[in-house]
C-alpha atoms as a PDB file:
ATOM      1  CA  UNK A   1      58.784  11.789 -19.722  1.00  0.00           C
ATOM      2  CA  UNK A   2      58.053  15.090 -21.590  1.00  0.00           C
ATOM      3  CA  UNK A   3      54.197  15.747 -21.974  1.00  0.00           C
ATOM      4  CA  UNK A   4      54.463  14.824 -26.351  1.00  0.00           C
ATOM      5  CA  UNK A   5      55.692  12.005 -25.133  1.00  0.00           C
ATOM      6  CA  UNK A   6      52.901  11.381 -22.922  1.00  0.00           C
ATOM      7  CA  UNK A   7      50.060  12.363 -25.199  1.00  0.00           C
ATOM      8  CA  UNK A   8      51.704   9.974 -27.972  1.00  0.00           C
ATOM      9  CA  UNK A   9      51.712   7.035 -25.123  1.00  0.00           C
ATOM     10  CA  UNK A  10      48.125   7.663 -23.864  1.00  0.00           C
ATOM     11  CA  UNK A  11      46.722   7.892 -27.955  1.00  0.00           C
ATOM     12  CA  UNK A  12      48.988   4.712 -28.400  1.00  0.00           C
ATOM     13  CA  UNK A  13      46.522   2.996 -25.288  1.00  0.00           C
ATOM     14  CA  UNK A  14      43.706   4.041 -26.065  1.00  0.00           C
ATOM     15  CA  UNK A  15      43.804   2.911 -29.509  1.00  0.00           C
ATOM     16  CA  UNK A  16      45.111  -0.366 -29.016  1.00  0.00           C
ATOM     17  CA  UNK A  17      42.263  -1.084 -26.297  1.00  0.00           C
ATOM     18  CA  UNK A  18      39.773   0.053 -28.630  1.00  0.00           C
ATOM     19  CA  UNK A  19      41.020  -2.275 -31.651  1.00  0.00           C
ATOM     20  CA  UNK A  20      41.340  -5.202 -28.658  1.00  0.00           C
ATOM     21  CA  UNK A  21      37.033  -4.453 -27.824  1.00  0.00           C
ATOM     22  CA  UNK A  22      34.897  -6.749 -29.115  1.00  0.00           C
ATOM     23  CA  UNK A  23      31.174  -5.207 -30.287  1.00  0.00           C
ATOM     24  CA  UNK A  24      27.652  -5.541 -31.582  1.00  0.00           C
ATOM     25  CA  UNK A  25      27.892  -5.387 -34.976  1.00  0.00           C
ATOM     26  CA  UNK A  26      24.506  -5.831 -35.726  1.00  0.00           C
ATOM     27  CA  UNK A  27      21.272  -6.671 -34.355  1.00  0.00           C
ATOM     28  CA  UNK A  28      17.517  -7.052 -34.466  1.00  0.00           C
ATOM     29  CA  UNK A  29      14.979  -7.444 -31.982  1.00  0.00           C
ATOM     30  CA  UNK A  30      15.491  -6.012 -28.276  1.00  0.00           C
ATOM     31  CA  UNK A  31      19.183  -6.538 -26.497  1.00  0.00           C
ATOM     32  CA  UNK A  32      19.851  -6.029 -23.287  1.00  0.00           C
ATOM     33  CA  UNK A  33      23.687  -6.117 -21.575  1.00  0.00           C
ATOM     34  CA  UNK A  34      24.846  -6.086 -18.269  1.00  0.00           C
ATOM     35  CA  UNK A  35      28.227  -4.149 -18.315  1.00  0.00           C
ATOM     36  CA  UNK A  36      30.162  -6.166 -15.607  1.00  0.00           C
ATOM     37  CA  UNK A  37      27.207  -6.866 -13.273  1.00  0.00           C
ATOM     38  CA  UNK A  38      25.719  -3.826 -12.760  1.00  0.00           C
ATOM     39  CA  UNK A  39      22.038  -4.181 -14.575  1.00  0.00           C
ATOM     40  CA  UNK A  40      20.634  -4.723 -18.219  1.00  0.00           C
ATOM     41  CA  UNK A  41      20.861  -1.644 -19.774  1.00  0.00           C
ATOM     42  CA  UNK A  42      18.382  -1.927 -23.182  1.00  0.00           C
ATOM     43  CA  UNK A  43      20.868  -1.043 -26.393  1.00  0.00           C
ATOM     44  CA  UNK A  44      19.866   0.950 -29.345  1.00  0.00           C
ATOM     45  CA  UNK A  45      22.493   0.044 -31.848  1.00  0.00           C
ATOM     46  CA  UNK A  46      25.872  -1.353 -32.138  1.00  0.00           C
ATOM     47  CA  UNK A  47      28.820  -0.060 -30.232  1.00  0.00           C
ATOM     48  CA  UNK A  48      31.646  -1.526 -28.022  1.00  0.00           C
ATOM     49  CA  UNK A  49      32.014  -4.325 -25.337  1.00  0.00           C
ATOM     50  CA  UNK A  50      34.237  -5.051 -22.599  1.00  0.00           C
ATOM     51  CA  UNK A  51      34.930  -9.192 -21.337  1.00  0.00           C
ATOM     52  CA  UNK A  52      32.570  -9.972 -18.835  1.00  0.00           C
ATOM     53  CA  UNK A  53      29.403  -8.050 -19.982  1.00  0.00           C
ATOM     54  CA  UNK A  54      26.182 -10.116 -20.423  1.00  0.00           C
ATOM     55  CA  UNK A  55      24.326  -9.975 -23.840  1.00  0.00           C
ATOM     56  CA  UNK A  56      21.201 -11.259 -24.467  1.00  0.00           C
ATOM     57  CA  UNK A  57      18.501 -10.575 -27.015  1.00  0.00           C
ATOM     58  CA  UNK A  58      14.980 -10.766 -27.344  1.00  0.00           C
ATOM     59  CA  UNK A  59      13.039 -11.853 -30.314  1.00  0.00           C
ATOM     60  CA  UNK A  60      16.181 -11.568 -32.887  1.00  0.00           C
ATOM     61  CA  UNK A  61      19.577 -11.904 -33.016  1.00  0.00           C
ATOM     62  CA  UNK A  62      22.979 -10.060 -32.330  1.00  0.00           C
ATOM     63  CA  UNK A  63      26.487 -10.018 -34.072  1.00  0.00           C
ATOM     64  CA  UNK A  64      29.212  -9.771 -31.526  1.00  0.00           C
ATOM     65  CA  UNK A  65      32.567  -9.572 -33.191  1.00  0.00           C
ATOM     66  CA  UNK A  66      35.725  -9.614 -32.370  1.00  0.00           C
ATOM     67  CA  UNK A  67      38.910  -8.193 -33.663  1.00  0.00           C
ATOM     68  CA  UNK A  68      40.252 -10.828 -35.572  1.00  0.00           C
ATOM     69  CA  UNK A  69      37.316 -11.579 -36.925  1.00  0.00           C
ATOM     70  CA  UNK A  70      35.269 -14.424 -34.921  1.00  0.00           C
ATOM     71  CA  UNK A  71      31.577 -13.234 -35.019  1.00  0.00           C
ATOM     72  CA  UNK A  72      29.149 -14.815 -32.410  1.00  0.00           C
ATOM     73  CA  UNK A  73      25.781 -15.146 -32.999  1.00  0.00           C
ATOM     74  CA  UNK A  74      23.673 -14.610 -29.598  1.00  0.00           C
ATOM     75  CA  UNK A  75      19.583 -16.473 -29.851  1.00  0.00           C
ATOM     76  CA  UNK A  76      16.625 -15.381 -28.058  1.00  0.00           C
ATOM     77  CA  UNK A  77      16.805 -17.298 -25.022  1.00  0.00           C
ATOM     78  CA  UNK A  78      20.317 -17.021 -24.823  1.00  0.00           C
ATOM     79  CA  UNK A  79      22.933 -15.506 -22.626  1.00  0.00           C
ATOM     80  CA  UNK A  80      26.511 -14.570 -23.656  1.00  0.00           C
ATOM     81  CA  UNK A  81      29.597 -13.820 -21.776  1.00  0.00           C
ATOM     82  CA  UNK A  82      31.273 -11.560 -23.391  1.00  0.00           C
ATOM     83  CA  UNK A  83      35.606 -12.944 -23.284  1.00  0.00           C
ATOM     84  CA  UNK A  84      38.665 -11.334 -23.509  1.00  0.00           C
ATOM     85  CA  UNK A  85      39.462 -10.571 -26.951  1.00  0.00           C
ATOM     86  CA  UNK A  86      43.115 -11.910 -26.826  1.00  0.00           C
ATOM     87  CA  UNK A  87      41.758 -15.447 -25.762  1.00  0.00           C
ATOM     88  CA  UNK A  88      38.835 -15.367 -28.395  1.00  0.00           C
ATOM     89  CA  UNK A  89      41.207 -14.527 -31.388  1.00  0.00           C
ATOM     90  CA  UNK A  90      44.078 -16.953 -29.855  1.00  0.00           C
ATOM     91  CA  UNK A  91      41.414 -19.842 -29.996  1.00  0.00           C
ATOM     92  CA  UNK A  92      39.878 -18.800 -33.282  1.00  0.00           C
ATOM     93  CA  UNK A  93      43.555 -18.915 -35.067  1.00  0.00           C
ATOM     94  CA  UNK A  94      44.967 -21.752 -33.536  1.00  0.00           C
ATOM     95  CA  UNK A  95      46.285 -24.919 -35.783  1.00  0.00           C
ATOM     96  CA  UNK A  96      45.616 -22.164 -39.031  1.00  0.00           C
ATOM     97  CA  UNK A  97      49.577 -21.779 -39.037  1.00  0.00           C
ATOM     98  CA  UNK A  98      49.952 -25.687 -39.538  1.00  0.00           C
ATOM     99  CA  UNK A  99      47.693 -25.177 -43.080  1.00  0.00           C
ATOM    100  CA  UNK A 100      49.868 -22.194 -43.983  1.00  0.00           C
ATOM    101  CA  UNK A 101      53.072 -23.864 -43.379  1.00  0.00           C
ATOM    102  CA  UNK A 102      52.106 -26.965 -45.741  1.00  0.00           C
ATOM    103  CA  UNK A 103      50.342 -24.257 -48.150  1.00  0.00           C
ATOM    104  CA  UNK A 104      53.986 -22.995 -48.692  1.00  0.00           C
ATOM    105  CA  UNK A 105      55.596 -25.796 -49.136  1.00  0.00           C
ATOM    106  CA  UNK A 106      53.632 -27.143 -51.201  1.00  0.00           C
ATOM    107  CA  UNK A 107      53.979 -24.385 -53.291  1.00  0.00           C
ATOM    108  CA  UNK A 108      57.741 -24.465 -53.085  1.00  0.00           C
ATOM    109  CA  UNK A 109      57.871 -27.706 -54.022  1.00  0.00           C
ATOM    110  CA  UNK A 110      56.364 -26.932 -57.243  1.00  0.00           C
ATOM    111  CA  UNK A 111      58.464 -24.043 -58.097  1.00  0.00           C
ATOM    112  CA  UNK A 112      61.900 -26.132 -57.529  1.00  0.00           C
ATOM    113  CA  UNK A 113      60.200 -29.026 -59.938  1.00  0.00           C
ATOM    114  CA  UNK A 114      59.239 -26.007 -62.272  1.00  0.00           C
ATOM    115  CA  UNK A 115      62.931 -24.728 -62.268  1.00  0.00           C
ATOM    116  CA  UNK A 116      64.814 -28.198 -62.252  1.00  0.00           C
ATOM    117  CA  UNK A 117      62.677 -29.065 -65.384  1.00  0.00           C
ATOM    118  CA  UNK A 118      63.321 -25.738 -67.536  1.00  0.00           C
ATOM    119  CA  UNK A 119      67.140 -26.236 -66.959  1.00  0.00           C
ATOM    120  CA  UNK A 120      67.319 -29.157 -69.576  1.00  0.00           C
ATOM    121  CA  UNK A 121      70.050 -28.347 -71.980  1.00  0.00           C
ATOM    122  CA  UNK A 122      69.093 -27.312 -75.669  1.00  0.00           C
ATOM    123  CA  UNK A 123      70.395 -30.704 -77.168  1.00  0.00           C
ATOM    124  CA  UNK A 124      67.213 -32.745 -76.579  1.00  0.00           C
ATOM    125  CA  UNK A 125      64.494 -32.467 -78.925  1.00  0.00           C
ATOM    126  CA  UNK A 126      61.080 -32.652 -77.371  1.00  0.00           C
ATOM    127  CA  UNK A 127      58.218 -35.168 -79.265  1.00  0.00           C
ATOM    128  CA  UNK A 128      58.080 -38.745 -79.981  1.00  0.00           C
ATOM    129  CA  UNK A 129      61.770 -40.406 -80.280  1.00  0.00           C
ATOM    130  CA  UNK A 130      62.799 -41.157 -83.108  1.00  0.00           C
ATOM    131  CA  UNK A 131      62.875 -44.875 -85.086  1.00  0.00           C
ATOM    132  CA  UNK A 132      66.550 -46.145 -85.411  1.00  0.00           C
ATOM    133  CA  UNK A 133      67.600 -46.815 -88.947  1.00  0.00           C
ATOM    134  CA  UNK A 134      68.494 -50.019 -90.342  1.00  0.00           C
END
């Protein structure tokens, strides 16, 4: 492998690992987290996580999202486990494909009784029918 191609592999990591982290996206009060068991470390502000790390929080709350969108809220009193971000999202999305699957065809349903109902030929007249002479 050629060293561009290395640099473009290594960028390609990186990135994907840091859209995979979940973080502290906000906070209030004092939080504390224990980066894979080595001591609470006090935090000033959001920033990154890795699975395993400890959060807890006291006196207010913390944000922890992840990236596909599931936010947990951590309580004073609490402490969270931080989990790998591909299991969080995978449980936070599953059955939602079920809802999208009926969403479209219920939606093409309505579009084929649309069409089949503006095909009518131009000999009917619509309105009341009318009376039959005598």
């Amino acid at each position: 492998m050629n060293r561009m191609n290395c640099i473009v592999a290594v960028a390609a990591m990186l990135a994907s690992s840091a859209a995979q982290a979940a973080s502290i996206t906000s906070m209030s009060g004092v939080v504390s987290v224990n980066p894979g068991g080595s001591g609470y470390v006090t935090v000033s502000g959001p920033g990154p996580l890795n699975p395993g790390d400890l959060v807890m929080v006291a006196g207010g709350i913390v944000q922890i999202s992840y990236s596909c969108g599931k936010t947990v809220t951590v309580e004073p009193g609490t402490v969270y486990t931080v989990g790998d971000d591909a299991e969080i999202c995978a449980a936070a999305t599953k059955g939602r494909g079920w809802g999208l699957a009926l969403g479209v065809a219920a939606a093409v349903g309505v579009g084929a009784l649309i069409f089949s109902n503006s095909g009518s030929s131009g000999s009917k007249k619509s309105g009341p029918p009318s009376e039959a002479r005598k």
